[in-house]
C-alpha atoms as a PDB file:
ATOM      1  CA  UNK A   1     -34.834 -65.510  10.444  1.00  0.00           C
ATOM      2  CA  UNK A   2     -36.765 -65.753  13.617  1.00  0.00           C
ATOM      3  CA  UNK A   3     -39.606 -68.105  13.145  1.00  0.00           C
ATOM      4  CA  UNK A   4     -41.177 -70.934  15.024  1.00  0.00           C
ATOM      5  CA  UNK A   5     -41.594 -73.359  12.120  1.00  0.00           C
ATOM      6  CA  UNK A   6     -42.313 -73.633   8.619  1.00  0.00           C
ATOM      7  CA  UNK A   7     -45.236 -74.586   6.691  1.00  0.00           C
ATOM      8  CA  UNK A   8     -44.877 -77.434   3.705  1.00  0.00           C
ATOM      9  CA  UNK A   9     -44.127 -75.053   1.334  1.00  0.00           C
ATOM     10  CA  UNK A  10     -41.379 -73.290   3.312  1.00  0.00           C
ATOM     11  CA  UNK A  11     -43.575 -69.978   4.642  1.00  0.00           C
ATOM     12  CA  UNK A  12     -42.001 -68.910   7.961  1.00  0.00           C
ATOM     13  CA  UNK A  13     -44.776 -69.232  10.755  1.00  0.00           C
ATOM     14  CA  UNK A  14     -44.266 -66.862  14.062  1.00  0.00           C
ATOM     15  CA  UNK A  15     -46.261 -67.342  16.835  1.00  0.00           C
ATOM     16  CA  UNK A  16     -47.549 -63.985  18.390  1.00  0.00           C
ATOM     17  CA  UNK A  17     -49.240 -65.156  21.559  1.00  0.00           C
ATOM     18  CA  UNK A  18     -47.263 -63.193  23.852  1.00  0.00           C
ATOM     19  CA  UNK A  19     -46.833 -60.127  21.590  1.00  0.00           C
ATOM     20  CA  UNK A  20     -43.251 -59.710  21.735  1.00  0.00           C
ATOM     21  CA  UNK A  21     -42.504 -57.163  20.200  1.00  0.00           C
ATOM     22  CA  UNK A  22     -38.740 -57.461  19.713  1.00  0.00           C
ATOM     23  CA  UNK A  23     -39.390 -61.029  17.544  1.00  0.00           C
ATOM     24  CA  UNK A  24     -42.109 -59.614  15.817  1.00  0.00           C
ATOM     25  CA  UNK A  25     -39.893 -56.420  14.500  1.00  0.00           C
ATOM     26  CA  UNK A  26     -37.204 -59.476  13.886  1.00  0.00           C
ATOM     27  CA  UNK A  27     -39.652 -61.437  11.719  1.00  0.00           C
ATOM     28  CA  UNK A  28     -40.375 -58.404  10.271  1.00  0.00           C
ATOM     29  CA  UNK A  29     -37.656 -57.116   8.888  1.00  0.00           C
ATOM     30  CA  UNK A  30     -36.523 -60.600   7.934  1.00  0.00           C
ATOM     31  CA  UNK A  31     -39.589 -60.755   5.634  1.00  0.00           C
ATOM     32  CA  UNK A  32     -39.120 -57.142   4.526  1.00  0.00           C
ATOM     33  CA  UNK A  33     -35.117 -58.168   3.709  1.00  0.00           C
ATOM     34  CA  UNK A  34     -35.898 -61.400   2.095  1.00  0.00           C
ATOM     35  CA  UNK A  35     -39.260 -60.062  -0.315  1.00  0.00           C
ATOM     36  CA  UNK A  36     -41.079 -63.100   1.440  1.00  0.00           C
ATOM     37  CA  UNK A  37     -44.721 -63.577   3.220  1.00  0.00           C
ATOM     38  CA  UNK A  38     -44.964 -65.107   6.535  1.00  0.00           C
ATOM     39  CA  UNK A  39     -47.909 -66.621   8.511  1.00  0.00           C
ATOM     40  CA  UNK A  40     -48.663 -65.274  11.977  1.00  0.00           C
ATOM     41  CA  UNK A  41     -50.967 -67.334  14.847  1.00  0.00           C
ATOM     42  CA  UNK A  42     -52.367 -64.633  17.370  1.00  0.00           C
ATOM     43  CA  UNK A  43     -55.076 -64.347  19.516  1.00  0.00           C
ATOM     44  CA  UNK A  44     -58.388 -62.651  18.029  1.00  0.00           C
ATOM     45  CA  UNK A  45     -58.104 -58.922  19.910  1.00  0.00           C
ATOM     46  CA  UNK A  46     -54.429 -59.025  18.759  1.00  0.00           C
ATOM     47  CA  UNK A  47     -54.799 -59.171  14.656  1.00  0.00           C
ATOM     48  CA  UNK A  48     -55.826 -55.512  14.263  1.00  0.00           C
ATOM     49  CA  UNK A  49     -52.584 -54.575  15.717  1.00  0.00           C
ATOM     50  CA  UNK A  50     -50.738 -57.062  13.925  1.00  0.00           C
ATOM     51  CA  UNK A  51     -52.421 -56.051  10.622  1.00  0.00           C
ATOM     52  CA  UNK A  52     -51.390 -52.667  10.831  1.00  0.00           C
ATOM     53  CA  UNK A  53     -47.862 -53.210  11.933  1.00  0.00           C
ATOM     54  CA  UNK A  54     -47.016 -56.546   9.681  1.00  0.00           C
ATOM     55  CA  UNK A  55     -48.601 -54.104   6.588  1.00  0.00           C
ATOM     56  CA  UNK A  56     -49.661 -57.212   4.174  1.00  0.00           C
ATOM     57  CA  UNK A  57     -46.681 -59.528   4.425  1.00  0.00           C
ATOM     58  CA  UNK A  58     -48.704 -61.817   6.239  1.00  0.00           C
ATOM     59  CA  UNK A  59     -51.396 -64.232   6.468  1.00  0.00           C
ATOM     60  CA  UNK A  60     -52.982 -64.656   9.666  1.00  0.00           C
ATOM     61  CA  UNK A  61     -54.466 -67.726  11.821  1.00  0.00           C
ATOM     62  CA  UNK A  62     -56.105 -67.062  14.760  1.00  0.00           C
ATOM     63  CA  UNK A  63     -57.052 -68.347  18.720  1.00  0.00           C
ATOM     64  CA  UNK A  64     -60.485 -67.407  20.372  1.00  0.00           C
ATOM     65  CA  UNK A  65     -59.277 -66.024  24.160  1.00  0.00           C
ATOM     66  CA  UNK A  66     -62.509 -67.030  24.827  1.00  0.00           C
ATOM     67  CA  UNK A  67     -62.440 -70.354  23.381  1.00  0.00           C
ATOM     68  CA  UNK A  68     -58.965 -70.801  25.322  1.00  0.00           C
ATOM     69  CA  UNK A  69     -60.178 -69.514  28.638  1.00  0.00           C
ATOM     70  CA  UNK A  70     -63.134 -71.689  28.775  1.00  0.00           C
ATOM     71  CA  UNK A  71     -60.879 -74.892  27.753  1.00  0.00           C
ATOM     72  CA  UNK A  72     -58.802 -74.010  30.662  1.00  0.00           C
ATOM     73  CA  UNK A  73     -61.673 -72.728  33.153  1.00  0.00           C
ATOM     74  CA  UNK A  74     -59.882 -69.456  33.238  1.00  0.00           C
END
Protein backbone atom coordinates (compact mmCIF):
# COMPACT_ATOMS: atom_id res chain seq x y z
CA UNK A 1 0.00 0.00 0.00
CA UNK A 2 1.61 3.28 -0.72
CA UNK A 3 1.73 5.29 2.41
CA UNK A 4 4.22 7.42 4.22
CA UNK A 5 3.61 6.10 7.74
CA UNK A 6 1.13 4.87 10.01
CA UNK A 7 -0.66 6.30 12.83
CA UNK A 8 -0.77 4.25 16.43
CA UNK A 9 -3.62 2.54 15.52
CA UNK A 10 -2.37 1.34 12.12
CA UNK A 11 -4.36 4.13 9.70
CA UNK A 12 -2.19 4.58 6.58
CA UNK A 13 -1.09 8.38 6.44
CA UNK A 14 -0.14 9.82 2.72
CA UNK A 15 1.33 12.93 2.41
CA UNK A 16 -0.20 15.06 -0.50
CA UNK A 17 2.08 18.07 -0.58
CA UNK A 18 3.14 17.71 -4.01
CA UNK A 19 -0.18 16.38 -5.39
CA UNK A 20 0.97 13.43 -7.12
CA UNK A 21 -1.41 12.17 -8.58
CA UNK A 22 -0.18 8.69 -9.51
CA UNK A 23 0.35 7.87 -5.40
CA UNK A 24 -2.72 9.39 -4.59
CA UNK A 25 -4.82 7.03 -7.21
CA UNK A 26 -2.32 4.21 -5.54
CA UNK A 27 -3.47 5.04 -2.00
CA UNK A 28 -6.64 5.11 -3.33
CA UNK A 29 -7.39 2.16 -4.64
CA UNK A 30 -5.43 0.46 -1.88
CA UNK A 31 -8.03 1.87 0.57
CA UNK A 32 -10.90 1.14 -1.83
CA UNK A 33 -9.34 -2.77 -2.12
CA UNK A 34 -8.69 -3.16 1.50
CA UNK A 35 -12.42 -1.46 2.96
CA UNK A 36 -9.97 0.80 5.09
CA UNK A 37 -9.79 4.80 5.90
CA UNK A 38 -6.65 6.62 5.48
CA UNK A 39 -5.42 10.05 6.74
CA UNK A 40 -4.18 12.59 4.20
CA UNK A 41 -1.77 15.91 5.19
CA UNK A 42 -2.26 18.59 2.33
CA UNK A 43 -1.97 22.03 2.02
CA UNK A 44 -5.27 24.19 2.71
CA UNK A 45 -6.23 25.18 -1.24
CA UNK A 46 -5.61 21.45 -1.95
CA UNK A 47 -8.45 19.62 0.41
CA UNK A 48 -11.41 20.54 -1.84
CA UNK A 49 -9.81 18.59 -4.52
CA UNK A 50 -8.79 15.92 -2.37
CA UNK A 51 -12.31 15.71 -0.83
CA UNK A 52 -13.92 15.16 -3.94
CA UNK A 53 -11.53 12.70 -5.40
CA UNK A 54 -10.65 10.58 -1.98
CA UNK A 55 -14.89 10.49 -1.69
CA UNK A 56 -14.97 9.93 2.34
CA UNK A 57 -12.24 7.36 2.89
CA UNK A 58 -10.30 9.87 4.49
CA UNK A 59 -9.61 12.12 7.24
CA UNK A 60 -7.74 15.11 6.52
CA UNK A 61 -4.87 17.28 8.35
CA UNK A 62 -3.89 20.25 6.94
CA UNK A 63 -0.72 23.03 6.26
CA UNK A 64 -1.44 26.88 5.97
CA UNK A 65 0.72 27.91 2.51
CA UNK A 66 0.62 30.94 4.15
CA UNK A 67 1.76 29.91 7.44
CA UNK A 68 4.64 27.93 5.49
CA UNK A 69 5.65 30.77 3.25
CA UNK A 70 6.03 33.21 5.97
CA UNK A 71 8.18 30.55 8.12
CA UNK A 72 10.37 30.35 5.17
CA UNK A 73 10.21 34.18 3.98
CA UNK A 74 8.87 32.91 0.74
Amino acid sequence: MEHDALRDDGTPVLLAYEFDLERLRRFRDSLQMFGGRGLVICFDFQQAVLEEYLAGLVEFQTVSLTKVRQQFGI
